[in-house]
N, C-alpha and C. Protein backbone atom coordinates (compact mmCIF):
# COMPACT_ATOMS: atom_id res chain seq x y z
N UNK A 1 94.61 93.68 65.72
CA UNK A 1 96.01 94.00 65.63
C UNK A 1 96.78 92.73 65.24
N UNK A 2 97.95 92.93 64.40
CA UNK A 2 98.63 91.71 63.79
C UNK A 2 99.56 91.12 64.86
N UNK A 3 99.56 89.89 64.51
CA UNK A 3 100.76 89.40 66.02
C UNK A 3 101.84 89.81 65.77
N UNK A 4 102.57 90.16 66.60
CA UNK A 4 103.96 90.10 66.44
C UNK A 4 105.29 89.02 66.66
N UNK A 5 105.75 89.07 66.08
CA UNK A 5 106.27 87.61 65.66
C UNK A 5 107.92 88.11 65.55
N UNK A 6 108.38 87.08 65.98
CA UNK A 6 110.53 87.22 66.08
C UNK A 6 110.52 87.32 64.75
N UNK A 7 111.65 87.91 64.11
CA UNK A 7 112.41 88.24 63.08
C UNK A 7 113.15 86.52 62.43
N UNK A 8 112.85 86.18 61.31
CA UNK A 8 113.62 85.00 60.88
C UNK A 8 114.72 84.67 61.39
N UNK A 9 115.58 84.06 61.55
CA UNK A 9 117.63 83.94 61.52
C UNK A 9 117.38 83.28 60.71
N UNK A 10 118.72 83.39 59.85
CA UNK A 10 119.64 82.97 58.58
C UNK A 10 120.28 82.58 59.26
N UNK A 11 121.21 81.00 58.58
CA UNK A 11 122.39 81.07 58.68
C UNK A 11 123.15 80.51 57.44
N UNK A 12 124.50 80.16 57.21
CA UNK A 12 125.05 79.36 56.19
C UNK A 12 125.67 78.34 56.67
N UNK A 13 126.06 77.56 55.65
CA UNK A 13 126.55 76.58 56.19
C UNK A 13 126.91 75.59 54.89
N UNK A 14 128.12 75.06 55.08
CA UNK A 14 129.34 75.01 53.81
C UNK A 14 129.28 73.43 54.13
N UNK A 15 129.65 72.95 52.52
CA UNK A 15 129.24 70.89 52.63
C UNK A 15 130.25 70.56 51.72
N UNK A 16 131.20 69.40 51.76
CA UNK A 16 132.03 68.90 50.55
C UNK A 16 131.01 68.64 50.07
N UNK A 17 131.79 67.90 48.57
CA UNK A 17 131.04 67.85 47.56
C UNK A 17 130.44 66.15 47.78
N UNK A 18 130.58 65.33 48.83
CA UNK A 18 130.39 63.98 48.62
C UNK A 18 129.22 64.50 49.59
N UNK A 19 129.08 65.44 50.71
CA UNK A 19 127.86 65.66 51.01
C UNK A 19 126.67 66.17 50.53
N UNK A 20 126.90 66.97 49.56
CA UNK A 20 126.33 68.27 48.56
C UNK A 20 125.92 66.73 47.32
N UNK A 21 126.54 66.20 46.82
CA UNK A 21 125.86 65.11 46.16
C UNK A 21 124.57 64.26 46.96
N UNK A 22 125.03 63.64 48.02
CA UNK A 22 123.94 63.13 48.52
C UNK A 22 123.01 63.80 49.00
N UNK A 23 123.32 65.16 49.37
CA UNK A 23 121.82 66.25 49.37
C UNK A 23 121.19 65.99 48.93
N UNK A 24 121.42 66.32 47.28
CA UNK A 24 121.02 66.31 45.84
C UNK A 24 120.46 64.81 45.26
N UNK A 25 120.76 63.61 45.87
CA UNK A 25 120.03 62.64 45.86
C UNK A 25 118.95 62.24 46.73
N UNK A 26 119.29 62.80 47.84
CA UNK A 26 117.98 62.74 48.50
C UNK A 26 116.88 63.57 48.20
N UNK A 27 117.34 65.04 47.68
CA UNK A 27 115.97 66.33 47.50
C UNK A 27 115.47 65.52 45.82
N UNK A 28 116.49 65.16 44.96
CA UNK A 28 115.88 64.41 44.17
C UNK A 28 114.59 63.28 44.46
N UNK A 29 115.45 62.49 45.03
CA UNK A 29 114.52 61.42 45.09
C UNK A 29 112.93 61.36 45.71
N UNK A 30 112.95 62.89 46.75
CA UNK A 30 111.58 63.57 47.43
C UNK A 30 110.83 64.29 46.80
N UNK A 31 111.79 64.64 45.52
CA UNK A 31 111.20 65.63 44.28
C UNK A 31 111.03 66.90 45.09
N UNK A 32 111.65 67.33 46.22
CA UNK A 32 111.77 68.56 46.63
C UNK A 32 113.27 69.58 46.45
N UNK A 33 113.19 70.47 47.06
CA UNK A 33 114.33 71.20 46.95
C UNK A 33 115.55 71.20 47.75
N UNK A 34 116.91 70.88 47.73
CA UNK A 34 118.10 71.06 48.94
C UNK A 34 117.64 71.98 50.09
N UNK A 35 116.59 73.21 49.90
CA UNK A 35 116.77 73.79 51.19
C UNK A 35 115.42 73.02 52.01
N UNK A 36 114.39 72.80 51.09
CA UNK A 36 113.15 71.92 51.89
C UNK A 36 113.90 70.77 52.58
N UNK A 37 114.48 70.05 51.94
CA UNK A 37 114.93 68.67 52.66
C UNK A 37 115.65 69.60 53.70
N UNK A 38 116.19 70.25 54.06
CA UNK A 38 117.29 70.53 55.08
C UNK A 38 116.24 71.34 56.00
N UNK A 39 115.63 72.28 55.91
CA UNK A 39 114.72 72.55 56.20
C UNK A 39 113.71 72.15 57.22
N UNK A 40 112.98 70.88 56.47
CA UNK A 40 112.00 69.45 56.97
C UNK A 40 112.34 68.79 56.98
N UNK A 41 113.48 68.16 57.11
CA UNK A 41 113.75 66.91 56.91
C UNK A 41 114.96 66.71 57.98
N UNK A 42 116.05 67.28 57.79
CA UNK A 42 117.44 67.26 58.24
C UNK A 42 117.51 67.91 59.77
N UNK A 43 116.95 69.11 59.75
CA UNK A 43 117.42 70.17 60.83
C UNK A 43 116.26 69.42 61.89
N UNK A 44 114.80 68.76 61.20
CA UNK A 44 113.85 68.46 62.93
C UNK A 44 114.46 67.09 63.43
N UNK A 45 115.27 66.33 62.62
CA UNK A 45 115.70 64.87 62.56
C UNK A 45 117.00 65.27 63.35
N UNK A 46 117.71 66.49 63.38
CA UNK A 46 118.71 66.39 64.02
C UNK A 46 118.57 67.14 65.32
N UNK A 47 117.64 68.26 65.60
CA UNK A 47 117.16 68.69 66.53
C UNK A 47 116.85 67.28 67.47
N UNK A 48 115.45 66.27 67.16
CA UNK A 48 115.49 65.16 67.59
C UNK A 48 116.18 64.46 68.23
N UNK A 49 117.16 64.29 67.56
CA UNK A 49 118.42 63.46 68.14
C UNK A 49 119.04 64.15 69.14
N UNK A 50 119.07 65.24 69.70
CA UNK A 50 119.73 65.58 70.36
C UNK A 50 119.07 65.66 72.03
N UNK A 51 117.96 65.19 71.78
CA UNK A 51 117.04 65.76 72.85
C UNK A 51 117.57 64.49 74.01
């Protein structure tokens, strides 16, 4: 039998454009995508910090 597993959450979430640039220089510079970097990168680094 297959596991059963929670349902994803979505959310959104809105950036000026001086943040939305440096996104875009950082997913550049990883050669990955704005949502990977935020994804892996941003959301466990800020989870982290909070602990």
């Amino acid at each position: 039998m297959p596991e059963i597993t929670e349902p994803m959450r979505k959310f959104m979430q809105s950036v000026g454009d001086k943040t939305w640039k440096e996104l875009v220089k950082e997913a550049k510079d990883r050669d990955i995508s704005i949502q990977e970097l935020i994804r892996v990168e941003i959301i466990p680094m800020w989870l982290k910090s909070r602990e």
